[in-house]
Every structure is written in structure tokens, then in C-alpha cells.
N, C-alpha and C. Protein backbone atom coordinates (compact mmCIF):
# COMPACT_ATOMS: atom_id res chain seq x y z
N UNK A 1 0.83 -1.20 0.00
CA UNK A 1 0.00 0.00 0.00
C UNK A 1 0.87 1.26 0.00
N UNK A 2 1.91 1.34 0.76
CA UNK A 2 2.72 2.52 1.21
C UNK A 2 3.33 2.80 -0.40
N UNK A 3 3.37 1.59 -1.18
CA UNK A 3 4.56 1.58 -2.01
C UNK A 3 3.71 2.10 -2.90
N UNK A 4 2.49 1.79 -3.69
CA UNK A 4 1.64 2.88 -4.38
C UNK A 4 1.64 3.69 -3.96
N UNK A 5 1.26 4.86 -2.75
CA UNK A 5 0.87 6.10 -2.48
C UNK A 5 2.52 6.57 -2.70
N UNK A 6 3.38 5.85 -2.78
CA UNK A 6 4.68 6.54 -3.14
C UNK A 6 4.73 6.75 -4.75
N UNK A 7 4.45 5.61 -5.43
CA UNK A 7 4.43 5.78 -6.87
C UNK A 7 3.84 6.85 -7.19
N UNK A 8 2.49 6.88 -6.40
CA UNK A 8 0.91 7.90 -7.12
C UNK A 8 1.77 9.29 -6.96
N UNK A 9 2.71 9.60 -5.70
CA UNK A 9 3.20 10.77 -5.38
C UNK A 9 4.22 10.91 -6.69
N UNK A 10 4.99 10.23 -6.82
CA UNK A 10 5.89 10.67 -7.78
C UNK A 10 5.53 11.03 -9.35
N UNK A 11 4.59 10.08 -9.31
CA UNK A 11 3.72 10.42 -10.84
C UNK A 11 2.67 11.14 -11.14
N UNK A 12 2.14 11.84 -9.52
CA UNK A 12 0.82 12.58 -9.74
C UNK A 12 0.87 13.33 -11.18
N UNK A 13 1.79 14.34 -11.67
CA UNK A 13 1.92 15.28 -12.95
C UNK A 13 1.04 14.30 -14.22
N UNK A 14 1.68 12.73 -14.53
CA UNK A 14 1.33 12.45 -15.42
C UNK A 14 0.06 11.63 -15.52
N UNK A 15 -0.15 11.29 -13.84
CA UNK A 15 -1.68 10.59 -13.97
C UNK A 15 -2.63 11.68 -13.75
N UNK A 16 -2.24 13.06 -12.99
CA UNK A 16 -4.09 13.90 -13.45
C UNK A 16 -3.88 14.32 -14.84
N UNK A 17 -2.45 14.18 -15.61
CA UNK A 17 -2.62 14.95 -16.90
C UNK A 17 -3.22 13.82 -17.77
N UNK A 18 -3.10 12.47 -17.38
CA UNK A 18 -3.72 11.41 -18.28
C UNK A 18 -5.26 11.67 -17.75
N UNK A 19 -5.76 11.41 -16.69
CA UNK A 19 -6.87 11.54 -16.62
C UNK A 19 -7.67 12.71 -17.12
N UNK A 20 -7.32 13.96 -17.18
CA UNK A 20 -7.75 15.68 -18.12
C UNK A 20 -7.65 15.27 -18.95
N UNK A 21 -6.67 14.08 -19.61
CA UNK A 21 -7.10 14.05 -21.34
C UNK A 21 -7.65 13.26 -21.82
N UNK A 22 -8.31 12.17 -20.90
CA UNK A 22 -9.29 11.10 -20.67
C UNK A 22 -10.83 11.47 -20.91
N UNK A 23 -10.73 12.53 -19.96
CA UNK A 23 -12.00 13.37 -20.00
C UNK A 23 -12.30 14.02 -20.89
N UNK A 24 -11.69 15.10 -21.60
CA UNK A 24 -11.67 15.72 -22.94
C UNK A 24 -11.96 14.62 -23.87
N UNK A 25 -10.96 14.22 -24.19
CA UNK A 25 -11.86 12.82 -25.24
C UNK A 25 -12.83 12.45 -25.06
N UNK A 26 -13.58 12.45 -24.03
CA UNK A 26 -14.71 11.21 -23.73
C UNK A 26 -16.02 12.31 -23.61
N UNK A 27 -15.51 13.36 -22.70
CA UNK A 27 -16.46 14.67 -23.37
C UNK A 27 -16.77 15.32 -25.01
N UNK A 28 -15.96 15.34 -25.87
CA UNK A 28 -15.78 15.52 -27.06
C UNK A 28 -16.71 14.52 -27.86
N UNK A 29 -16.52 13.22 -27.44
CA UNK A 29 -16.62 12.28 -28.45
C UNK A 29 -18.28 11.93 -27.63
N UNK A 30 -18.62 12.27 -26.96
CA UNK A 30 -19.74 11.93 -26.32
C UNK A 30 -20.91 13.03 -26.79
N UNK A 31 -20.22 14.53 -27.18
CA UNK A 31 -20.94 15.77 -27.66
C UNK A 31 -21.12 15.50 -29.64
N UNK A 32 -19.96 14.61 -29.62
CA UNK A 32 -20.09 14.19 -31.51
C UNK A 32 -21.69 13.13 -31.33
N UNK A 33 -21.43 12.25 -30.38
CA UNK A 33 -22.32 11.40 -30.62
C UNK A 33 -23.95 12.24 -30.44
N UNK A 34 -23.70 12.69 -29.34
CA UNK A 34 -25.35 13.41 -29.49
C UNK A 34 -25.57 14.05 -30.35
N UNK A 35 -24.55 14.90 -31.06
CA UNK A 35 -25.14 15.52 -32.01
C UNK A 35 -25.44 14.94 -33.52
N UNK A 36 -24.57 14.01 -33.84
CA UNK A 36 -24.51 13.16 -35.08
C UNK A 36 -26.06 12.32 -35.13
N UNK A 37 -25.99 11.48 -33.42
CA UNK A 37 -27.29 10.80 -33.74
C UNK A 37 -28.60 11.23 -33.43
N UNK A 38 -28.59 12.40 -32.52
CA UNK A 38 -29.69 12.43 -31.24
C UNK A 38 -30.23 14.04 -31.90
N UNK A 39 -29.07 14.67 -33.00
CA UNK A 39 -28.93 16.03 -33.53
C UNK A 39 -29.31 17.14 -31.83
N UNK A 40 -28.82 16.64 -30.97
CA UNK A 40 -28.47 17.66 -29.86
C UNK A 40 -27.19 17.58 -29.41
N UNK A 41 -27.00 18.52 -28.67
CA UNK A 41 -25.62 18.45 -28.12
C UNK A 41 -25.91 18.92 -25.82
N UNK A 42 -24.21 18.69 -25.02
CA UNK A 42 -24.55 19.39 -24.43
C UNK A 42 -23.80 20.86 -24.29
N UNK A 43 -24.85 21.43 -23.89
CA UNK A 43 -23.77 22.93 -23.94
C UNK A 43 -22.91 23.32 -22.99
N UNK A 44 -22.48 22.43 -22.27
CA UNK A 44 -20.96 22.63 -20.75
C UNK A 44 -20.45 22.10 -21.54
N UNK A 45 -20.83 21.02 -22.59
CA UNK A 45 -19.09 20.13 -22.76
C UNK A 45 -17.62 20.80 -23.34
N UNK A 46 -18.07 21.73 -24.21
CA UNK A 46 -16.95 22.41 -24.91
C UNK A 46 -15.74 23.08 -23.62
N UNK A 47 -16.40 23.84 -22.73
CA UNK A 47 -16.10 24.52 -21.86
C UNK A 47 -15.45 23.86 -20.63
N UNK A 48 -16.05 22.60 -20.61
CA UNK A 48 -15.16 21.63 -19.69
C UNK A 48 -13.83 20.93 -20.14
N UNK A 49 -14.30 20.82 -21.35
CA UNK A 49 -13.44 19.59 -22.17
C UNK A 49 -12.40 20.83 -22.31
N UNK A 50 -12.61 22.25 -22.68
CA UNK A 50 -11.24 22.98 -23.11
C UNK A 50 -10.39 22.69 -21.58
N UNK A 51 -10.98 22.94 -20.33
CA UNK A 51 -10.48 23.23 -19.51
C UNK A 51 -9.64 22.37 -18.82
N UNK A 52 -10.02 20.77 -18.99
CA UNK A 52 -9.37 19.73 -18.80
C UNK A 52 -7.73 19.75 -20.05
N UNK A 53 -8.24 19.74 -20.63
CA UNK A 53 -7.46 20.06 -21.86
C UNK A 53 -6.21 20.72 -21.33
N UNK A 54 -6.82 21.99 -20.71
CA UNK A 54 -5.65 23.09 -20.41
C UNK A 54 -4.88 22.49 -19.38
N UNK A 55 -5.69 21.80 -18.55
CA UNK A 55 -4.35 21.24 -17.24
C UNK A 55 -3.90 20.19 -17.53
N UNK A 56 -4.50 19.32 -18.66
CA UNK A 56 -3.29 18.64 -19.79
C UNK A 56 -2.23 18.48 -19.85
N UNK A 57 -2.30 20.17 -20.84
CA UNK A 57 -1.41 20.32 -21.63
C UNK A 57 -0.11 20.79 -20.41
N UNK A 58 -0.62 21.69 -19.56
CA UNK A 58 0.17 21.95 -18.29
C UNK A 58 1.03 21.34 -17.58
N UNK A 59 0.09 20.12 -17.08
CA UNK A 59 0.66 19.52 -15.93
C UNK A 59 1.44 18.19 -16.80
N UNK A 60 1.01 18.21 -17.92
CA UNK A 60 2.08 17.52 -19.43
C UNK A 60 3.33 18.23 -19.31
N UNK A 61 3.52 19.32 -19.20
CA UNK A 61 4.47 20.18 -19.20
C UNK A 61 5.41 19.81 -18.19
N UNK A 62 4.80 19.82 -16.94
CA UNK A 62 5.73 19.43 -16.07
C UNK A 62 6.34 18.64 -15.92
N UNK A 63 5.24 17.28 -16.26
CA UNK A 63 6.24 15.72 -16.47
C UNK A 63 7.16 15.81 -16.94
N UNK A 64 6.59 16.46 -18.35
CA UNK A 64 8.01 16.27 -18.85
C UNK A 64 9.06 17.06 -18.33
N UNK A 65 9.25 18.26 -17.90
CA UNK A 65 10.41 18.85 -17.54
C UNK A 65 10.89 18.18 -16.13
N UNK A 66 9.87 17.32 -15.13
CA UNK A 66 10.15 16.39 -14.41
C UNK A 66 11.34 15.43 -14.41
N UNK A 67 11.07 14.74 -15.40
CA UNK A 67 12.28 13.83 -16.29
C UNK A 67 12.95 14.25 -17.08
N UNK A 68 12.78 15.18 -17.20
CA UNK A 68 13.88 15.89 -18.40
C UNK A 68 13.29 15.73 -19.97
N UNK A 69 12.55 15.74 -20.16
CA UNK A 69 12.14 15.08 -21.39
C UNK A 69 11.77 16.26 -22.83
N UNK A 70 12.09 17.27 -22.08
CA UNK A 70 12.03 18.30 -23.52
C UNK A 70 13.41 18.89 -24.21
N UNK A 71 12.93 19.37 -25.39
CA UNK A 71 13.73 19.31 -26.07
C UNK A 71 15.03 20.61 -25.93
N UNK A 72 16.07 19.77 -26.37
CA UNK A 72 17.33 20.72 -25.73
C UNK A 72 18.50 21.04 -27.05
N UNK A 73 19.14 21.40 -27.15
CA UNK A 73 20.35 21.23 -28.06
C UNK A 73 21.39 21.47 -27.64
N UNK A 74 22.33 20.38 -27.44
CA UNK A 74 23.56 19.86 -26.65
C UNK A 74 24.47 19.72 -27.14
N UNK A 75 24.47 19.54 -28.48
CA UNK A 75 25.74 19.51 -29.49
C UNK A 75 26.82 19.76 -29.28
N UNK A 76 26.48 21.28 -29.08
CA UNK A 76 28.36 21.71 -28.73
C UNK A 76 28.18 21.42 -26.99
N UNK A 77 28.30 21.42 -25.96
CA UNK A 77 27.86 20.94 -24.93
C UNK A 77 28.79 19.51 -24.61
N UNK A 78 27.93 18.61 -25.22
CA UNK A 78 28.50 17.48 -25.58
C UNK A 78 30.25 17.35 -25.95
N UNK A 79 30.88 18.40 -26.84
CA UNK A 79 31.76 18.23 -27.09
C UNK A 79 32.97 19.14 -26.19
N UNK A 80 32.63 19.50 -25.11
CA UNK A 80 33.29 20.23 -24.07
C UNK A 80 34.01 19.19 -22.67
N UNK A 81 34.94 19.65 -22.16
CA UNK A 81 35.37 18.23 -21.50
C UNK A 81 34.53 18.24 -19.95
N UNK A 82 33.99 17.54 -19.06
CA UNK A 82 33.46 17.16 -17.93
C UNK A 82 33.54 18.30 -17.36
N UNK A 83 34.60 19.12 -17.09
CA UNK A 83 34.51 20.55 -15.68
C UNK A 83 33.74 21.33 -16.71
N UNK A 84 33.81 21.83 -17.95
CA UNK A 84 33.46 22.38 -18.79
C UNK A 84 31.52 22.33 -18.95
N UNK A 85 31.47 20.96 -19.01
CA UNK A 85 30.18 20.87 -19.41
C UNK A 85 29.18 20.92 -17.56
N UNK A 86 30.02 20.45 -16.72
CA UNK A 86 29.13 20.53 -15.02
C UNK A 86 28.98 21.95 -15.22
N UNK A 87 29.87 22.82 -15.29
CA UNK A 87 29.68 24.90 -15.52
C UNK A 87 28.73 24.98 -15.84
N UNK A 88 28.84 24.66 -17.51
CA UNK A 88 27.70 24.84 -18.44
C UNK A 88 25.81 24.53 -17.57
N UNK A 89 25.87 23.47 -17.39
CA UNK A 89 24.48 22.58 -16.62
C UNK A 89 24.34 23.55 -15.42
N UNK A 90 25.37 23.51 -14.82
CA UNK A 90 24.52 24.58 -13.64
C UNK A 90 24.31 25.80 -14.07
N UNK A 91 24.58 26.51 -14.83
CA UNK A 91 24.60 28.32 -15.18
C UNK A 91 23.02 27.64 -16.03
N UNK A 92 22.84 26.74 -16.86
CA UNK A 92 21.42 26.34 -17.62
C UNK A 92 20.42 26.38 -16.73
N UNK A 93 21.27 25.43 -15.21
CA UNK A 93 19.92 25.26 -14.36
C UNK A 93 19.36 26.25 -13.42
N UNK A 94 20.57 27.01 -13.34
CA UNK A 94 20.13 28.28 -12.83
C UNK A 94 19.30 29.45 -13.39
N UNK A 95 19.60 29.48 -15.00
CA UNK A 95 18.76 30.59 -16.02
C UNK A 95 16.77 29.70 -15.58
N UNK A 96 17.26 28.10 -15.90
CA UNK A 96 15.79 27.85 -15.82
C UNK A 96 15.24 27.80 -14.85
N UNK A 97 15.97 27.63 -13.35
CA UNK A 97 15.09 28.26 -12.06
C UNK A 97 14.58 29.62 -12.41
N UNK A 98 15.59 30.40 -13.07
CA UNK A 98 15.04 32.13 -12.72
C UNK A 98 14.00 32.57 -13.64
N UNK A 99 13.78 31.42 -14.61
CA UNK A 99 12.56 31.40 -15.45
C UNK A 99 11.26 30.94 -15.11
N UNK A 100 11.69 30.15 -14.50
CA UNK A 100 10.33 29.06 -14.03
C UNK A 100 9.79 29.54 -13.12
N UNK A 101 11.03 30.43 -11.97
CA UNK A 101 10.40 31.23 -10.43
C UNK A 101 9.73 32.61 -11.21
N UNK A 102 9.65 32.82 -12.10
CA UNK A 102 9.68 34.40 -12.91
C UNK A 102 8.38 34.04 -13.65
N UNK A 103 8.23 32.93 -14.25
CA UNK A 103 6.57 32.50 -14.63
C UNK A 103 5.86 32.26 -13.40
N UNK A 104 6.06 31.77 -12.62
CA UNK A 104 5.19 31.18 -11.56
C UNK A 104 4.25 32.63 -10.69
N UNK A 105 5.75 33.70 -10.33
CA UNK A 105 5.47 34.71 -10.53
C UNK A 105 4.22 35.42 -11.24
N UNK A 106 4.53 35.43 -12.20
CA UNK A 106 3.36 36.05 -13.05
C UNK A 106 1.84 35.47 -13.27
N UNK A 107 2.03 34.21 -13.08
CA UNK A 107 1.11 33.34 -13.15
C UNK A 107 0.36 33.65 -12.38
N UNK A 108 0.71 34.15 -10.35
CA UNK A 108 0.49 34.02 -9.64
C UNK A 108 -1.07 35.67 -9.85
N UNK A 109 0.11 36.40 -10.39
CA UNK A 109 -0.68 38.04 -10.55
C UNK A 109 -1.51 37.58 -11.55
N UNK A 110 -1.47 36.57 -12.96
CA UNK A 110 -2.43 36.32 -13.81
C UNK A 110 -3.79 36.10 -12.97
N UNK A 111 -3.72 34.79 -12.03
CA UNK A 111 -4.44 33.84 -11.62
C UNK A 111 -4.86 35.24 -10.68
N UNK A 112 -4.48 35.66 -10.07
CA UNK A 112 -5.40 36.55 -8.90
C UNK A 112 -5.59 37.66 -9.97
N UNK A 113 -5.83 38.00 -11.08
CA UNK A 113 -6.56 38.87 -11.58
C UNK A 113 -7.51 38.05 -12.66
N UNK A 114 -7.66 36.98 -12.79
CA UNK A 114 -8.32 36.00 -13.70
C UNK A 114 -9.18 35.53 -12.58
N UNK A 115 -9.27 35.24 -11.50
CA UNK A 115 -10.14 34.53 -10.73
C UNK A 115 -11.66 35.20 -10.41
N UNK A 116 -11.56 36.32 -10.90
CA UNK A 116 -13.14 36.99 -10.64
C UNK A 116 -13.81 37.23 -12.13
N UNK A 117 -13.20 36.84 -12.96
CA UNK A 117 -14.01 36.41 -14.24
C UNK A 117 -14.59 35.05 -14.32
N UNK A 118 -15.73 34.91 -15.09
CA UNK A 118 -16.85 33.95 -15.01
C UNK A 118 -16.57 33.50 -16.34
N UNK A 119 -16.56 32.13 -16.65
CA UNK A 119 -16.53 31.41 -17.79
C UNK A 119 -17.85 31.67 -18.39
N UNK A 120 -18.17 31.65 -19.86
CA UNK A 120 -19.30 31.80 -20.52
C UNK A 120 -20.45 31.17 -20.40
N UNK A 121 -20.00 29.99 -20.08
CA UNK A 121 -21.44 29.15 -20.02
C UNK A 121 -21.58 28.45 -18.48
N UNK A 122 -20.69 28.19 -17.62
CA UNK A 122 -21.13 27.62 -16.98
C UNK A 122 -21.06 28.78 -15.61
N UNK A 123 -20.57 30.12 -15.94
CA UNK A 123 -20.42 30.96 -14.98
C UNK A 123 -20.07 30.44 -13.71
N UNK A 124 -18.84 29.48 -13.97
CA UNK A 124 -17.62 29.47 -12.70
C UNK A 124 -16.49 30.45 -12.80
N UNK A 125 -15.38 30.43 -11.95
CA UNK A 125 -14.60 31.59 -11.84
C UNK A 125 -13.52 30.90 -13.08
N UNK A 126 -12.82 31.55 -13.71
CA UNK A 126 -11.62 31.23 -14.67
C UNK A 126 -10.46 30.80 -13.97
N UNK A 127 -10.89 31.18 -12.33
CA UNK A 127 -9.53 30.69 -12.16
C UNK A 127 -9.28 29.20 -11.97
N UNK A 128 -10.30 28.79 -11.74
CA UNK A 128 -9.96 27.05 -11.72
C UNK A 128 -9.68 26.78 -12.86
N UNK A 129 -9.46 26.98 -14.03
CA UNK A 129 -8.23 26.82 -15.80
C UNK A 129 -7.46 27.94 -15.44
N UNK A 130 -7.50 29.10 -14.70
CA UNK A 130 -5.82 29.65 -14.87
C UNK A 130 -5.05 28.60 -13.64
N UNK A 131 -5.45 28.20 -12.84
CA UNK A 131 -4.54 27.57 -11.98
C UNK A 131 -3.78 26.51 -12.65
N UNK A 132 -3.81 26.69 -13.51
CA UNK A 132 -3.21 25.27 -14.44
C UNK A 132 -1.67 25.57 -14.69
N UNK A 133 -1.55 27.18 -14.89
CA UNK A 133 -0.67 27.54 -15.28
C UNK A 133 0.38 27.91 -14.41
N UNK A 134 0.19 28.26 -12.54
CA UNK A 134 0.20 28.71 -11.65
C UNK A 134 0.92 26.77 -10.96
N UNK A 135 0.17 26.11 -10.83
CA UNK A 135 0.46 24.73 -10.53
C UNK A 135 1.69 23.91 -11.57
N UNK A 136 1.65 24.39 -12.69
CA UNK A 136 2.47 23.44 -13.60
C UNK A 136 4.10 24.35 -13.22
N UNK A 137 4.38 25.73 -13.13
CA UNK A 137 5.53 26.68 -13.48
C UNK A 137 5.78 26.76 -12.07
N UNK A 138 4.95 26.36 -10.89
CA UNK A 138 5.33 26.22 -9.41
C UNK A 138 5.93 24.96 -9.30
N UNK A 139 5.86 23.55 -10.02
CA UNK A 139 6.04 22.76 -9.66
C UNK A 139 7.14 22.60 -11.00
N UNK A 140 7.78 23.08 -11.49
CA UNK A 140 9.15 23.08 -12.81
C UNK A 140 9.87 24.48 -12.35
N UNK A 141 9.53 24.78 -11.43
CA UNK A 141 10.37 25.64 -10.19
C UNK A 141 10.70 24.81 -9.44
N UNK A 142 10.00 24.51 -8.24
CA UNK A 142 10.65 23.36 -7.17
C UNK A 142 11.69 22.49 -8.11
N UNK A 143 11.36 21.76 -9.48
CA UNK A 143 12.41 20.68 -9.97
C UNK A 143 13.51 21.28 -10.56
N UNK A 144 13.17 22.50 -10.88
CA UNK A 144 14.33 23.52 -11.09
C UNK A 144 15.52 23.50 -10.34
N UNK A 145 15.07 23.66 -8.94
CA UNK A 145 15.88 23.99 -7.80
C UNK A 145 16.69 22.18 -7.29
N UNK A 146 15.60 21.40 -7.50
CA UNK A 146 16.13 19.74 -7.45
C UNK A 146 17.74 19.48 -8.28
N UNK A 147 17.09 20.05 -9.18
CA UNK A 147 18.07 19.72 -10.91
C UNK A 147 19.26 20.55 -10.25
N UNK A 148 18.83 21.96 -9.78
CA UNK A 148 20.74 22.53 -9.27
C UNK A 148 21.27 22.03 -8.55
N UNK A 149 20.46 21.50 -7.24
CA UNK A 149 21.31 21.05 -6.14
C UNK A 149 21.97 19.46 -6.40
N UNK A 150 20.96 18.83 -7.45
CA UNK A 150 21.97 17.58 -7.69
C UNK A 150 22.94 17.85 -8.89
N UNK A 151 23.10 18.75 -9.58
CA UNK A 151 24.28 19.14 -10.49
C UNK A 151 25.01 19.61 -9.83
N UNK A 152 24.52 20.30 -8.67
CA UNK A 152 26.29 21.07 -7.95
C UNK A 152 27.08 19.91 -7.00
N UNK A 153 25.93 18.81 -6.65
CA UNK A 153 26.65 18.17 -5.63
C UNK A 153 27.10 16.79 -7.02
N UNK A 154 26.76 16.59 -7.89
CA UNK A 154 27.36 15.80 -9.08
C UNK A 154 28.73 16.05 -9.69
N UNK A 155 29.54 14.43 -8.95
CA UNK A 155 30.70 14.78 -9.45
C UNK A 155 31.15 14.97 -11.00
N UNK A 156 31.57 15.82 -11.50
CA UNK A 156 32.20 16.05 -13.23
C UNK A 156 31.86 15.03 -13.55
N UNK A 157 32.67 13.40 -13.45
CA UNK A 157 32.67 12.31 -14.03
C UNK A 157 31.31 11.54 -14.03
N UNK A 158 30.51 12.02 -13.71
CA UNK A 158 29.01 11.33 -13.75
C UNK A 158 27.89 12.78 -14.04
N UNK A 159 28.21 13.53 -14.33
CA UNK A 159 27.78 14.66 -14.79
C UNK A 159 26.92 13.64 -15.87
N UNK A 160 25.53 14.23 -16.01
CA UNK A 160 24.61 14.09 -17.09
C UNK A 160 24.65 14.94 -18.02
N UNK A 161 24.47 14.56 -19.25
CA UNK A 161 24.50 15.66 -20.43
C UNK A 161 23.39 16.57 -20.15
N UNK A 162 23.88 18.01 -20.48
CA UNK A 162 22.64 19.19 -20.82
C UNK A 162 21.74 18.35 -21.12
């Protein structure tokens, strides 16, 4: 039991972002069907389905920058010797903390000036879809700060590529 609620913790990013895009599909394809066969539709689904969508695409975001999984160009990087390239990785991981703490930031002033607007149709607040943006750039901050402290304490010779 302990050992799932450890997994679920480490993977939360990619299982609510699988489940938001679970829902979108199944909302989508459920609004085709009424309307194709039944010629009605419902009128929340668009508005839900975008919104799932959005913490998706978000909290997609994070996974991946979680694991490292976006895209980089290392080329020359690569061809620099071990003290050379540990420099390089921390001055990177430091620009992308001061990016990620610098969105989260803004996110934060987005989301508290987005939260007293009302979505169109179902007249909830916007901020439950801006928090998407606020949750994903808070949490690729914290791994920001992960990623420096194990590059500074990473010896040269086991240094990971950019």
C-alpha cells in the first residue's frame, strides 16, 4: 500500500494529466455522438473539455520537464570536456530556475486577476483553468531547484549531459 501512495506521489503530474485528457476525449466524443445521432448536443461540454485540456497540456508540461524530457540542443555541450560541461548545466539550471520562479510569478498576478471572471457558459470563476498555469511553473520551479542542487553536488565524471 505505502509503495503505491509513493508511486501515485511521484507520478501525480502524469496521472491527473492522463486523466484531463481522458476526459476531454470522452467529453468531445460523447458531444459528436449526441449531435450526429440524437442532432443535440450538451452545452458545458466544450467549456469543460477545453479546460481539462488546459491542465493537460500543463501539468504535461511538467512531467516532462520532471524527467527531463524536452527538447534541448547539446551539441556543442556534448563536445566540451566534464569541468566544462558541469559549468555549463549549472549556469542552464540556474537561467531555468530564474525562469520558471519568474513564470510562476506572473502566473500568480495572472491567476489573482483572472479569478473573478466567469466562464461563458457555466459561470464558474476562470480561475480554476488559470490555476493550471500557476500549478504546472510552481512545480518546474521546485524541480528547477532539485536539478541545481543535484548538479552542484554531481561529481564532473558522472555529470549528465545538458
Amino acid at each position: 500500500m505505502a509503495h503505491n501512495v509513493k508511486k501515485f506521489f511521484l507520478n501525480f503530474e502524469i496521472i491527473f494529466s492522463s486523466a484531463f485528457l481522458i476526459v476531454t476525449t470522452a467529453l468531445v466524443m460523447l458531444n459528436v455522438i449526441l449531435r450526429y445521432f440524437l442532432n443535440m448536443g450538451l452545452f458545458w461540454t466544450e467549456e469543460v473539455a477545453t479546460g481539462c485540456f488546459v491542465w493537460s497540456v500543463f501539468l504535461g508540461a511538467a512531467a516532462g520537464y520532471k524527467i527531463k524530457m524536452h527538447v534541448g540542443v547539446d551539441i556543442l555541450v556534448n563536445m566540451c570536456p566534464p569541468t566544462m560541461k558541469k559549468i555549463i548545466t549549472i549556469i542552464v539550471d540556474g537561467i531555468l530556475l530564474l525562469i520558471n520562479g519568474y513564470i510562476t510569478y506572473i502566473a500568480f498576478i495572472y491567476l489573482s486577476l483572472s479569478y473573478k471572471k466567469p466562464t461563458p457558459v457555466l459561470n464558474i470563476s476562470t480561475g480554476y483553468i488559470s490555476s493550471s498555469i500557476l500549478a504546472s511553473f510552481a512545480l518546474m520551479t521546485v524541480y528547477s531547484i532539485v536539478f541545481l542542487i543535484q548538479d552542484c553536488k554531481a561529481p564532473k565524471e558522472l555529470q549528465k549531459e545538458v
